[in-house]
PDB file of N, CA and C in Angstrom:
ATOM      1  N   UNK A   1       0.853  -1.178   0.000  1.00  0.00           N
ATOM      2  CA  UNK A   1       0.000   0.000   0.000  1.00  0.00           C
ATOM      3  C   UNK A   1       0.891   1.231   0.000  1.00  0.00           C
ATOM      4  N   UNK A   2       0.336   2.205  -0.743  1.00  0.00           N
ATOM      5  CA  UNK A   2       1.398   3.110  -1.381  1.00  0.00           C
ATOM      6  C   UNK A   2       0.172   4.712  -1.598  1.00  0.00           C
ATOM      7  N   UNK A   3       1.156   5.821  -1.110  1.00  0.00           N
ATOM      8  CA  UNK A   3       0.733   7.134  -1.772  1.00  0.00           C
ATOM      9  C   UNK A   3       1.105   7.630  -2.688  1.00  0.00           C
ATOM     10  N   UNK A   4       0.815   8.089  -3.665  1.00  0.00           N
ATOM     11  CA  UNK A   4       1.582   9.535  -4.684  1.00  0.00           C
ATOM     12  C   UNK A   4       1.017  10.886  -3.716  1.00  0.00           C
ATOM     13  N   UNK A   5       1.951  11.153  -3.269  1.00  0.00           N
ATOM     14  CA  UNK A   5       1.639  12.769  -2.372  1.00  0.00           C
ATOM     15  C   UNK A   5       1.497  13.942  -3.863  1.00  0.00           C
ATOM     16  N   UNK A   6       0.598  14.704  -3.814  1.00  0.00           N
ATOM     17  CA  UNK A   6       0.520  15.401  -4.934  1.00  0.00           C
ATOM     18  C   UNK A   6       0.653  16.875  -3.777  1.00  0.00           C
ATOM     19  N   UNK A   7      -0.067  16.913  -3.232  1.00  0.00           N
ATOM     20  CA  UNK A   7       0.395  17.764  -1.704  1.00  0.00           C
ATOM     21  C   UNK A   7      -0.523  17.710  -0.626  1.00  0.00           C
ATOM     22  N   UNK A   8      -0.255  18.616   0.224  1.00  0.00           N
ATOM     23  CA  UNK A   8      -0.852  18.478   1.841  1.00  0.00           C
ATOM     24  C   UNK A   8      -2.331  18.188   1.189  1.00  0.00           C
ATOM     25  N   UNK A   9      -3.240  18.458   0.264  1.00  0.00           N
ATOM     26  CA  UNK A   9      -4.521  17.532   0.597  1.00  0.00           C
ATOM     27  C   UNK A   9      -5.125  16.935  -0.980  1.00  0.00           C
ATOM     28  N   UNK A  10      -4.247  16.588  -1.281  1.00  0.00           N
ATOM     29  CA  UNK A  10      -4.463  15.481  -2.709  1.00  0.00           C
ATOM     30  C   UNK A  10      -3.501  14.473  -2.433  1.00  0.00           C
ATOM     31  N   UNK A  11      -3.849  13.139  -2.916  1.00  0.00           N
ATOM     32  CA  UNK A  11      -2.858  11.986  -2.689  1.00  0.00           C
ATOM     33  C   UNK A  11      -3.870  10.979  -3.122  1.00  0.00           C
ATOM     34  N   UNK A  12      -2.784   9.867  -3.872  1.00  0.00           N
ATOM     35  CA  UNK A  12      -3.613   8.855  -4.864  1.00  0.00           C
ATOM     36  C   UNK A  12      -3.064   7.208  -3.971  1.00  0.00           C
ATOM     37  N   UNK A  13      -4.061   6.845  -3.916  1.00  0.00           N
ATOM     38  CA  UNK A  13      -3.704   5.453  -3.232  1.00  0.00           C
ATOM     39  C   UNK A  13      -3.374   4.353  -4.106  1.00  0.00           C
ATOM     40  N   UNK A  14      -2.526   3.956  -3.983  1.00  0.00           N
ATOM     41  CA  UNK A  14      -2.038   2.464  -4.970  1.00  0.00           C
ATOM     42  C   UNK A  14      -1.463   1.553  -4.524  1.00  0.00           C
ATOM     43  N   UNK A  15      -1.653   0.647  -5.554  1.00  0.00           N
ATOM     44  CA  UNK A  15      -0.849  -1.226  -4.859  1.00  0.00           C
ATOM     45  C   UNK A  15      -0.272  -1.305  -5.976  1.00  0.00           C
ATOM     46  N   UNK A  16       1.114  -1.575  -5.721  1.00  0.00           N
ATOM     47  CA  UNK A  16       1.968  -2.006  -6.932  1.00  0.00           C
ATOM     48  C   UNK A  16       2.981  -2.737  -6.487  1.00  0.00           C
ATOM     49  N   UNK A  17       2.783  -4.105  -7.454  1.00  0.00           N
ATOM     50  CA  UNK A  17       3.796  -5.428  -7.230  1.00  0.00           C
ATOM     51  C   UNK A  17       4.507  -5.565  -8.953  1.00  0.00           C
ATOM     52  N   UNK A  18       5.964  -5.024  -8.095  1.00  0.00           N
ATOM     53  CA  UNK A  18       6.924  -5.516  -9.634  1.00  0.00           C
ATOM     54  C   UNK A  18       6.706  -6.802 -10.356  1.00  0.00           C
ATOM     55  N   UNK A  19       6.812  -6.922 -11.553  1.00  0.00           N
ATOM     56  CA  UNK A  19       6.889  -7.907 -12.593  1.00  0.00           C
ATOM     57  C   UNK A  19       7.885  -9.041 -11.756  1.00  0.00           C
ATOM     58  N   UNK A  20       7.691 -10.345 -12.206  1.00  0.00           N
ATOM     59  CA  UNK A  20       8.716 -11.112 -12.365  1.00  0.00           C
ATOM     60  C   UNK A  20      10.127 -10.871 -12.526  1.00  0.00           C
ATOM     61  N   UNK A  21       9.888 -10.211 -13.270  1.00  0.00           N
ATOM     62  CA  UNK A  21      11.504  -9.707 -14.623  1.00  0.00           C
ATOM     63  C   UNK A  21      11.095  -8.804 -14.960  1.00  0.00           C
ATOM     64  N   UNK A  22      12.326  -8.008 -15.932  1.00  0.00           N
ATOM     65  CA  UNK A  22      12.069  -7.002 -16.936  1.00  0.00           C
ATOM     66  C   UNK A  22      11.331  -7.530 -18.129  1.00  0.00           C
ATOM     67  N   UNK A  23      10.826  -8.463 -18.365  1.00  0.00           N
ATOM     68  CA  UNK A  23      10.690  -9.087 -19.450  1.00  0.00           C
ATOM     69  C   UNK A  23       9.208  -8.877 -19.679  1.00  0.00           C
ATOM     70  N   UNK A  24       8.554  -9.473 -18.483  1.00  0.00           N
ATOM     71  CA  UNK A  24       6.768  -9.581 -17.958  1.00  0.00           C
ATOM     72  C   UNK A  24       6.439  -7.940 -18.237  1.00  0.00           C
ATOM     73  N   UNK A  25       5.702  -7.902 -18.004  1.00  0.00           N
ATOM     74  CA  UNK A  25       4.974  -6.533 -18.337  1.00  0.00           C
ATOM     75  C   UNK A  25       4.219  -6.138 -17.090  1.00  0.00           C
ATOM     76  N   UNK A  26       3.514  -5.049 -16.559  1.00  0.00           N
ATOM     77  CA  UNK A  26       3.271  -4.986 -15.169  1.00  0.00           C
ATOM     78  C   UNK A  26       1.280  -4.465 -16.052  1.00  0.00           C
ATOM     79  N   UNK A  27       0.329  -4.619 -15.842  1.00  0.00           N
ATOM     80  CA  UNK A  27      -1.066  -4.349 -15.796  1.00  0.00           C
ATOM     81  C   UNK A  27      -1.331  -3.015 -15.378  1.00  0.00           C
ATOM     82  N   UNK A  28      -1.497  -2.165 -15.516  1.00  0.00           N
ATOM     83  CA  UNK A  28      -2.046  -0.719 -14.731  1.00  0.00           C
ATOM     84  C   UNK A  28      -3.547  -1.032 -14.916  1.00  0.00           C
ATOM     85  N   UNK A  29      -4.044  -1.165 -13.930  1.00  0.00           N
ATOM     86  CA  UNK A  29      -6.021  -0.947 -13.901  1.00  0.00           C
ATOM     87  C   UNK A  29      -6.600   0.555 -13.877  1.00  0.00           C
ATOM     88  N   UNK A  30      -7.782   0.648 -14.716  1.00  0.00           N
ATOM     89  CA  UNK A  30      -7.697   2.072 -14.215  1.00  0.00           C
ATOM     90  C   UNK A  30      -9.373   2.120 -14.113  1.00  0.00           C
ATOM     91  N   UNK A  31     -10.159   2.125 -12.943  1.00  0.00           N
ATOM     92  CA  UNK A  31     -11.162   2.008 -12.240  1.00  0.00           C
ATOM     93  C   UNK A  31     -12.337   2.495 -13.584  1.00  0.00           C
ATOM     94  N   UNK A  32     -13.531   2.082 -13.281  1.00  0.00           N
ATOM     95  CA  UNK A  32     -14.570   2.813 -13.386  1.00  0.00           C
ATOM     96  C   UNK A  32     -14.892   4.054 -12.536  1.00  0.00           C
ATOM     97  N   UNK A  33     -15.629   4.492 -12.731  1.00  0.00           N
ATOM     98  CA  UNK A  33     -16.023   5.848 -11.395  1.00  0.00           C
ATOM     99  C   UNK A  33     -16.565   5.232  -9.744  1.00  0.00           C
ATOM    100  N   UNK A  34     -17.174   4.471 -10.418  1.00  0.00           N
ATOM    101  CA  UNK A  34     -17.441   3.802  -8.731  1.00  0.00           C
ATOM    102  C   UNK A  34     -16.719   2.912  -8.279  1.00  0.00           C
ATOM    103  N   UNK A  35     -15.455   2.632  -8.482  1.00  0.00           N
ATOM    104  CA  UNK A  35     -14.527   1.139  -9.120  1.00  0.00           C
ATOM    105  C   UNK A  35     -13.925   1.908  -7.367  1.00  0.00           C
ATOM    106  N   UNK A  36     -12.996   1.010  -7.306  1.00  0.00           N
ATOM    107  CA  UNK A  36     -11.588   0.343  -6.431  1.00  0.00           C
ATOM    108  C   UNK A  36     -10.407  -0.497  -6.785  1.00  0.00           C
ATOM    109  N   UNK A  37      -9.431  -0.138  -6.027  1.00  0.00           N
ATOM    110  CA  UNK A  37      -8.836  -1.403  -6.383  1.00  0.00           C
ATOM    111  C   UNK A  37      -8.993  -2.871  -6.234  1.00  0.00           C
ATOM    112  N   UNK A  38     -10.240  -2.720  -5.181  1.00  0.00           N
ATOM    113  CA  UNK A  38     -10.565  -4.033  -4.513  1.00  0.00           C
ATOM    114  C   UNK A  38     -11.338  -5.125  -6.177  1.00  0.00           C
ATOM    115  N   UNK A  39     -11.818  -3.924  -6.962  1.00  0.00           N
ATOM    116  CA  UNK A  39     -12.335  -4.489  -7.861  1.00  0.00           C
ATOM    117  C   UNK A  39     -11.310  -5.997  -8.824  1.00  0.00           C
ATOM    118  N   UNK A  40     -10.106  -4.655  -8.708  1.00  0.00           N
ATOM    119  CA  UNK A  40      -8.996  -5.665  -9.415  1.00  0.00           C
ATOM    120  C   UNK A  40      -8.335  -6.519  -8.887  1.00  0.00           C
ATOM    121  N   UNK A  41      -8.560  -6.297  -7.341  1.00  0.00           N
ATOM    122  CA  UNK A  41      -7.520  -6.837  -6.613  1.00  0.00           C
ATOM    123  C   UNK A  41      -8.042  -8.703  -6.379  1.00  0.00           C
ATOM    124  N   UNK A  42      -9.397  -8.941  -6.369  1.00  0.00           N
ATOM    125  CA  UNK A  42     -10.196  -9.857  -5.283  1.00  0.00           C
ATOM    126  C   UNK A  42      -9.604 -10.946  -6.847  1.00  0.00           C
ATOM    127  N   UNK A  43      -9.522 -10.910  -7.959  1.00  0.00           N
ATOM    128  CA  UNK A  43      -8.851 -12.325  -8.737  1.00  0.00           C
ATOM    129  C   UNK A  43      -7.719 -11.591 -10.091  1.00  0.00           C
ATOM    130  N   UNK A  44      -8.339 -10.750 -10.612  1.00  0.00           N
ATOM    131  CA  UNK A  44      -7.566 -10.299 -11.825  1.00  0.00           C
ATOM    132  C   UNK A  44      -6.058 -10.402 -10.858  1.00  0.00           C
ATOM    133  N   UNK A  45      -5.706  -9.282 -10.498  1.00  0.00           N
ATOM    134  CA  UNK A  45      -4.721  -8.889 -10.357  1.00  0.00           C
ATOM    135  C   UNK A  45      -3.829  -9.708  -9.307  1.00  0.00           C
ATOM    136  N   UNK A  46      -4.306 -10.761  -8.562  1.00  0.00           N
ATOM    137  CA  UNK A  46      -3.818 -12.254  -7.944  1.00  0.00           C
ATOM    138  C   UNK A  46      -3.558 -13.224  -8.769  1.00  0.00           C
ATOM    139  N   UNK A  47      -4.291 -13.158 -10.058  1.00  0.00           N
ATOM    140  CA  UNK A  47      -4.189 -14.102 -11.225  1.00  0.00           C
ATOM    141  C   UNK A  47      -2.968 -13.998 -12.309  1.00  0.00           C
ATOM    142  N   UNK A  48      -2.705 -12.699 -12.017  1.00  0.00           N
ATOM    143  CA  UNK A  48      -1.573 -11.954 -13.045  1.00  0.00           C
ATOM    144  C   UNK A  48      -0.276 -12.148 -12.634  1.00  0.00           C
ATOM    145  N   UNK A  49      -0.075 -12.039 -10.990  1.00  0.00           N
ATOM    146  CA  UNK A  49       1.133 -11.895 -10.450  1.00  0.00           C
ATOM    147  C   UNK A  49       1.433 -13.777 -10.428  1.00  0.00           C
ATOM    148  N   UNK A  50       0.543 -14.345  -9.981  1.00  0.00           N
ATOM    149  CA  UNK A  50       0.927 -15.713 -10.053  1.00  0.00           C
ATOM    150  C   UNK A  50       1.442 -15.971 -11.307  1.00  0.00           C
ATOM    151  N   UNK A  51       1.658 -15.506 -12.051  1.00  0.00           N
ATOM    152  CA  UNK A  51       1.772 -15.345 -13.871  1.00  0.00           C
ATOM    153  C   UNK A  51       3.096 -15.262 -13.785  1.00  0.00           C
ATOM    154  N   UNK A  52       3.378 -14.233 -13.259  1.00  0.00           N
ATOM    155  CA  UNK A  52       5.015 -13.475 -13.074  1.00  0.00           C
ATOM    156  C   UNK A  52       4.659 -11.763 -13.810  1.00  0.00           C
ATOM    157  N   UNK A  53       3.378 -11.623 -14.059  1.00  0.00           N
ATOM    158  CA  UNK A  53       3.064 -10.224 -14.585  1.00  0.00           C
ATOM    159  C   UNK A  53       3.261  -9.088 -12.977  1.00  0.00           C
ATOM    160  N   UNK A  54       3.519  -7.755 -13.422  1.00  0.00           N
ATOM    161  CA  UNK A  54       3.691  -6.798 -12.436  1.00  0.00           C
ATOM    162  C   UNK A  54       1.813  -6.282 -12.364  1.00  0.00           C
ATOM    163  N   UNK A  55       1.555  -5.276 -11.416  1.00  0.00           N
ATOM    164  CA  UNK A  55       0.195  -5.316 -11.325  1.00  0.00           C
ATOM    165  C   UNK A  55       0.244  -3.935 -10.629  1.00  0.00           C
ATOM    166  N   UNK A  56      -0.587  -3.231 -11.104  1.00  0.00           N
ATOM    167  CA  UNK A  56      -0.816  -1.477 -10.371  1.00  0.00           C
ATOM    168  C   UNK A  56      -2.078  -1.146 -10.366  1.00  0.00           C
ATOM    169  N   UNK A  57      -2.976  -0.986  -9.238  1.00  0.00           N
ATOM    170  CA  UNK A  57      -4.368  -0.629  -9.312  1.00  0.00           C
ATOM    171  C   UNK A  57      -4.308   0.467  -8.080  1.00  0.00           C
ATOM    172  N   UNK A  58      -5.019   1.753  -8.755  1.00  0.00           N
ATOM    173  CA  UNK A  58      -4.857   2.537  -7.717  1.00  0.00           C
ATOM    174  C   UNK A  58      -6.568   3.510  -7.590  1.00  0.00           C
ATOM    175  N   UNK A  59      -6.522   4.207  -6.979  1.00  0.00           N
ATOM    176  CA  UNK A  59      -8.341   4.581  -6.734  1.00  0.00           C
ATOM    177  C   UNK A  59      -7.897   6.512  -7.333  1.00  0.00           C
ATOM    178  N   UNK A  60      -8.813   6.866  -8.065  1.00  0.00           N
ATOM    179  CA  UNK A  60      -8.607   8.073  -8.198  1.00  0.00           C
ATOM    180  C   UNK A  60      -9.119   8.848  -7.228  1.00  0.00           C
ATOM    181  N   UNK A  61      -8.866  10.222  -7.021  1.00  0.00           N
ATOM    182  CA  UNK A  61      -8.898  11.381  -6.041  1.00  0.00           C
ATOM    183  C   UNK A  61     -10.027  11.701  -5.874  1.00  0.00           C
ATOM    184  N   UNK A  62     -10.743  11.005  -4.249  1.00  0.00           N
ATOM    185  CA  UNK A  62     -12.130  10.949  -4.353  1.00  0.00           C
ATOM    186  C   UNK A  62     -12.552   9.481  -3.803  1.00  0.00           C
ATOM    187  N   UNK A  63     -12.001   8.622  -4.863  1.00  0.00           N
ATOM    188  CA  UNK A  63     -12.203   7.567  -4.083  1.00  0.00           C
ATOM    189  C   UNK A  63     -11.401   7.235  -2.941  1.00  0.00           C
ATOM    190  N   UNK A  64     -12.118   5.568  -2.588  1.00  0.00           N
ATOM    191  CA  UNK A  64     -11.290   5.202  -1.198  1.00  0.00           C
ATOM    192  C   UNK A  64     -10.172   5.267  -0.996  1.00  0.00           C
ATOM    193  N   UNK A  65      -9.777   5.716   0.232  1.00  0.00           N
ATOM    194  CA  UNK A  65      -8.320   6.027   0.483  1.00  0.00           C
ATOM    195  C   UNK A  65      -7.525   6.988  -0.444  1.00  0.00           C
ATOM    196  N   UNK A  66      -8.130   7.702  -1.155  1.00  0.00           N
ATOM    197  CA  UNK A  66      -7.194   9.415  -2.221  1.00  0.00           C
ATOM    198  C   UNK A  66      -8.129  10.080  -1.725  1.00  0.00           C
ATOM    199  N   UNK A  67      -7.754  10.945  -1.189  1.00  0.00           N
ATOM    200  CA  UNK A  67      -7.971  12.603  -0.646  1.00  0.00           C
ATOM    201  C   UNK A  67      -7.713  13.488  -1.986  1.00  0.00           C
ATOM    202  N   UNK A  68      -8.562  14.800  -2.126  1.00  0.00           N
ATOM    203  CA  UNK A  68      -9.026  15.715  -2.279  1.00  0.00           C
ATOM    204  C   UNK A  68      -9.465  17.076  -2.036  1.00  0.00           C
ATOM    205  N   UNK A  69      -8.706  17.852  -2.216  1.00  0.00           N
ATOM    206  CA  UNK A  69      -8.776  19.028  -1.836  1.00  0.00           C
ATOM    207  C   UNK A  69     -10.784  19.380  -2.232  1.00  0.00           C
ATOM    208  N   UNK A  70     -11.223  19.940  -1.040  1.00  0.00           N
ATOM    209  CA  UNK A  70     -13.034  20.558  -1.770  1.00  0.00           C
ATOM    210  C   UNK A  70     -13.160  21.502  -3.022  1.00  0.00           C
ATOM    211  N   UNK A  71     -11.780  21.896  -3.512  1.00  0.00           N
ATOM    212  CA  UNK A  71     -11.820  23.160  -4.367  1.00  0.00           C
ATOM    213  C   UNK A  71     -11.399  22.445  -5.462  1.00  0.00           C
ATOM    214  N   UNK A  72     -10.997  20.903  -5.084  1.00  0.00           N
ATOM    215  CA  UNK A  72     -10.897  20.617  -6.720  1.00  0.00           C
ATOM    216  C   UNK A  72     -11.236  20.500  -7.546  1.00  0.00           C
ATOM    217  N   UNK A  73     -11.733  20.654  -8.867  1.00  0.00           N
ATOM    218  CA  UNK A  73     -12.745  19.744  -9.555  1.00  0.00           C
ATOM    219  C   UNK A  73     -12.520  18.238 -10.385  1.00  0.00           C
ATOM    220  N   UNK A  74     -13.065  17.367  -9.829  1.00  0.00           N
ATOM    221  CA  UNK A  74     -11.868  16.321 -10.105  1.00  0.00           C
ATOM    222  C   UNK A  74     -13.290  15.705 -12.020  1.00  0.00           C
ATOM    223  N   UNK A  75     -11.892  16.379 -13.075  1.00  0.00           N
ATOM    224  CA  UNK A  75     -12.542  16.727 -14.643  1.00  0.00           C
ATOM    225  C   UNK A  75     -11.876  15.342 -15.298  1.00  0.00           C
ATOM    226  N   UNK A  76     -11.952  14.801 -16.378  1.00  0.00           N
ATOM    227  CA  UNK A  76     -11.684  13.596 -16.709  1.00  0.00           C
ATOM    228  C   UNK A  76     -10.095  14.313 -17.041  1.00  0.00           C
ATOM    229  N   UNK A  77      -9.844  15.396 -17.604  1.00  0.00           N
ATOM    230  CA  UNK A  77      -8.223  15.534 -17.975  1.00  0.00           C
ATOM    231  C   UNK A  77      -7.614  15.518 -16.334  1.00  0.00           C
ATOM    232  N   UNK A  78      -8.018  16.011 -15.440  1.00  0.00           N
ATOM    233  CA  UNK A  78      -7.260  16.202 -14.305  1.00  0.00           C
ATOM    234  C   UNK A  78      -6.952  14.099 -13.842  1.00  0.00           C
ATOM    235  N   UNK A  79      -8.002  13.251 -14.071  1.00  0.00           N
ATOM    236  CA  UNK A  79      -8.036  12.414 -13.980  1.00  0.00           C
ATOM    237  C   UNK A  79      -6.901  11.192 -14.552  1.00  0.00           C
ATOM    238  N   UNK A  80      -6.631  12.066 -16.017  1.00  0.00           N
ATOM    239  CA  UNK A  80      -5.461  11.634 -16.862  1.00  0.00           C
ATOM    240  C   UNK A  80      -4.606  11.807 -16.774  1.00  0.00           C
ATOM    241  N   UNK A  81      -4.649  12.841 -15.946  1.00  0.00           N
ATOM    242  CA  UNK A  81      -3.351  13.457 -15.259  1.00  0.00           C
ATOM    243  C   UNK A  81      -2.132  13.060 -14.322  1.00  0.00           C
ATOM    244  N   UNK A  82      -3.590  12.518 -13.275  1.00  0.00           N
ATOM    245  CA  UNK A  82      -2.961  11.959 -12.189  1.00  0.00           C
ATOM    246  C   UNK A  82      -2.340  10.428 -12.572  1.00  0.00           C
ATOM    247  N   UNK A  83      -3.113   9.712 -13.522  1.00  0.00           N
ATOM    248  CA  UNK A  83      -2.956   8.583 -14.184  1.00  0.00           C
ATOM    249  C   UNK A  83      -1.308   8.314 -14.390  1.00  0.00           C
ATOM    250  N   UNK A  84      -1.332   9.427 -15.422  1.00  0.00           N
ATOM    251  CA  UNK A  84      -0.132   9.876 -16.049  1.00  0.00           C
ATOM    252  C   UNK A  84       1.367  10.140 -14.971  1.00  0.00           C
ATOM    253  N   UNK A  85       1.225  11.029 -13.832  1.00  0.00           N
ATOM    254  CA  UNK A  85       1.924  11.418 -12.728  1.00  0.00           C
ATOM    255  C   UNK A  85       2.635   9.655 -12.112  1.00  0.00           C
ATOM    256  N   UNK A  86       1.157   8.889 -11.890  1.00  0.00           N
ATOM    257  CA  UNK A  86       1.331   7.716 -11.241  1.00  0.00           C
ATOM    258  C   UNK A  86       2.083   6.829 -12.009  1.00  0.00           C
ATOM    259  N   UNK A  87       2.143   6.821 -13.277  1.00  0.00           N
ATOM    260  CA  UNK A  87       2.638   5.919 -13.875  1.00  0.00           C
ATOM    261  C   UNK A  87       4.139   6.676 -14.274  1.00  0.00           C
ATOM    262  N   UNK A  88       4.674   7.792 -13.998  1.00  0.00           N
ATOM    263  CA  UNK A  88       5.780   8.490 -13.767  1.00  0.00           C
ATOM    264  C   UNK A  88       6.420   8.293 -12.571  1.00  0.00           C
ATOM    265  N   UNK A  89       5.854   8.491 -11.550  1.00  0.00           N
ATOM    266  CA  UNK A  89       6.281   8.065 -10.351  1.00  0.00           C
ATOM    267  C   UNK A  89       6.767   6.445 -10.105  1.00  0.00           C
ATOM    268  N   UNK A  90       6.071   5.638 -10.349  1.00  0.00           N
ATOM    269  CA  UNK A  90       5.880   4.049 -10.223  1.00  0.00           C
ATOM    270  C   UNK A  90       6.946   3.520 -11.359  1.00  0.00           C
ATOM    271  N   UNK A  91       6.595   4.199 -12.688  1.00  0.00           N
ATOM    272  CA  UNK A  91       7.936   3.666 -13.508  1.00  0.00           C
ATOM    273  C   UNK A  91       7.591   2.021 -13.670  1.00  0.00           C
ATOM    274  N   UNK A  92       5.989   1.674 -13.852  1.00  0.00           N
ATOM    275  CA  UNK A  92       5.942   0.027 -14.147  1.00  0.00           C
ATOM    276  C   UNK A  92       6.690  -0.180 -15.123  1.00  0.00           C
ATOM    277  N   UNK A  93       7.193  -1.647 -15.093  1.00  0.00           N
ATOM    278  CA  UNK A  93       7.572  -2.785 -16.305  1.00  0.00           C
ATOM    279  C   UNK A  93       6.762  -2.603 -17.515  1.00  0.00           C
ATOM    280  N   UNK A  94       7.258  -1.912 -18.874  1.00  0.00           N
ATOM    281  CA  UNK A  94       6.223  -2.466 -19.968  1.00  0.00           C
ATOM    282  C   UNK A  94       4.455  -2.401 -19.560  1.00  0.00           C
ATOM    283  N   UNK A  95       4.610  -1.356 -19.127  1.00  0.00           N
ATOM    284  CA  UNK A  95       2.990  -1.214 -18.496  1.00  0.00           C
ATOM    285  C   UNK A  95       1.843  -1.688 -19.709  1.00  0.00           C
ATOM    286  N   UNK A  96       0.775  -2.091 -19.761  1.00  0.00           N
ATOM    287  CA  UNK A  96      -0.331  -2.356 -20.178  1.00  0.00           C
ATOM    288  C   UNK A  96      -1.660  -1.688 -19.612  1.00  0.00           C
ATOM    289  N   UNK A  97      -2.156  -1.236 -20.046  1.00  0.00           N
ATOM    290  CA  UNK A  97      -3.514  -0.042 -19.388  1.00  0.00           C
ATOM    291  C   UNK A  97      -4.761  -0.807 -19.559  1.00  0.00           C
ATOM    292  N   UNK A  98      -5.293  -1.156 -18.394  1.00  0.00           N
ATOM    293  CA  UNK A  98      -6.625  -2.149 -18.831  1.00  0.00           C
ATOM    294  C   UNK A  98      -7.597  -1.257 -18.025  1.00  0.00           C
ATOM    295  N   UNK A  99      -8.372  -1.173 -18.813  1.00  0.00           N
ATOM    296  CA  UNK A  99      -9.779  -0.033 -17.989  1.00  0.00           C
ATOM    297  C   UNK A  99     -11.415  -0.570 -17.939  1.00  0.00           C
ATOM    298  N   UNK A 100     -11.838  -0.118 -17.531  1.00  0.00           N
ATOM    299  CA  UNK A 100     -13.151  -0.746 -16.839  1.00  0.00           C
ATOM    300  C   UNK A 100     -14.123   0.037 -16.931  1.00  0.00           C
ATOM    301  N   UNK A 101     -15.058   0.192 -17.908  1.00  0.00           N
ATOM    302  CA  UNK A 101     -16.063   1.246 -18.586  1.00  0.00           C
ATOM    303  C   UNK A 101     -15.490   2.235 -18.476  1.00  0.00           C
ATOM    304  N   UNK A 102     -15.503   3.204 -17.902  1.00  0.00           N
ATOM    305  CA  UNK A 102     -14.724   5.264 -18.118  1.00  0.00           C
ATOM    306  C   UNK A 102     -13.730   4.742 -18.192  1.00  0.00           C
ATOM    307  N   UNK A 103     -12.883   4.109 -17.182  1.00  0.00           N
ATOM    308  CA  UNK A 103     -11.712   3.605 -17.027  1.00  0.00           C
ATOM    309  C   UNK A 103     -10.846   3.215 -18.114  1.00  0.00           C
ATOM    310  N   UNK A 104     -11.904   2.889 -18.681  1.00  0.00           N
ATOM    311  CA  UNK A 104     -10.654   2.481 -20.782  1.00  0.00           C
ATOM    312  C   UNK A 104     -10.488   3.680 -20.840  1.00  0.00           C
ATOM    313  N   UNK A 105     -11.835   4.896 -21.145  1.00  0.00           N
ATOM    314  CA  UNK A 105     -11.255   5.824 -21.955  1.00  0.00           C
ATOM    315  C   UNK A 105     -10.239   6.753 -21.444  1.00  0.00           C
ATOM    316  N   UNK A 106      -9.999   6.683 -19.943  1.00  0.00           N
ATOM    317  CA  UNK A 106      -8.997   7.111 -19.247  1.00  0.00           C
ATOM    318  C   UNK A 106      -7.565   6.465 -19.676  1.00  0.00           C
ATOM    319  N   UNK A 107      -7.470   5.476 -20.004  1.00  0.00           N
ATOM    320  CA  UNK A 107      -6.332   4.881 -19.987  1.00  0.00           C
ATOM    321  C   UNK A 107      -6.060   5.042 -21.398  1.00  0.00           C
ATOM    322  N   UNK A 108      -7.298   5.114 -22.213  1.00  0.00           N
ATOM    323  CA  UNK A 108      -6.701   5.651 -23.965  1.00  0.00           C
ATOM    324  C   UNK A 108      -6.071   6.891 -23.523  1.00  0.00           C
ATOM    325  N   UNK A 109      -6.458   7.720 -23.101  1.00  0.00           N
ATOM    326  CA  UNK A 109      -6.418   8.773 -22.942  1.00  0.00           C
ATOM    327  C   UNK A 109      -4.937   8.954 -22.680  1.00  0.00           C
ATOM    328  N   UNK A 110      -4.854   8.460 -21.392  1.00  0.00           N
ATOM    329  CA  UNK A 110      -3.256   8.751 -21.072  1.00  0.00           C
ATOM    330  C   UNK A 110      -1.765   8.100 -22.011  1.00  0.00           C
TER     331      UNK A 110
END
């Protein structure tokens, strides 16, 4: 269990387990609006790592466990944003973007 501190009251919650190797590729999930990581977490993303795949599911700003400033407006680019930040920060293996209704077009997006 992991933060991206964006500052004193934004911060993105994530789970991220390295690949096998450099070789495997690591999954980035990227929620629906009402989503969690719990969504990915309860078989996908247990199913992947037993694989030797890397695995990153994190909740956007708003959801469980990511804080939010009240003045933010949390807009689908700010959303791509943070996407984007997280997957800068984290630096997965050969990432792969798998999304979950909004969640695809977030992950086209980024």
């Amino acid at each position: 269990m992991a933060e991206l501190q964006i500052d004193g009251d934004n911060e993105i919650f994530y789970l991220h387990t390295r690949s096998a190797n450099d070789e495997a590729p690591t999954f980035v999930f990227v929620n629906a609006l009402t989503g969690s990581t719990d969504h990915w977490e309860a078989v996908v993303a247990p199913s992947l790592r037993s694989q030797g795949f890397g695995t990153l599911s994190y909740n956007f700003r708003g959801q469980e466990k990511s804080r939010f400033a009240p003045q933010i407006e949390l807009t689908n680019s700010l959303i791509v944003d943070d996407l984007c930040a997280l997957i800068d920060e984290v630096a997965p293996v050969r990432p792969i973007l798998a999304g979950l209704s909004i969640g695809g077009l977030y992950a086209a997006q980024a």
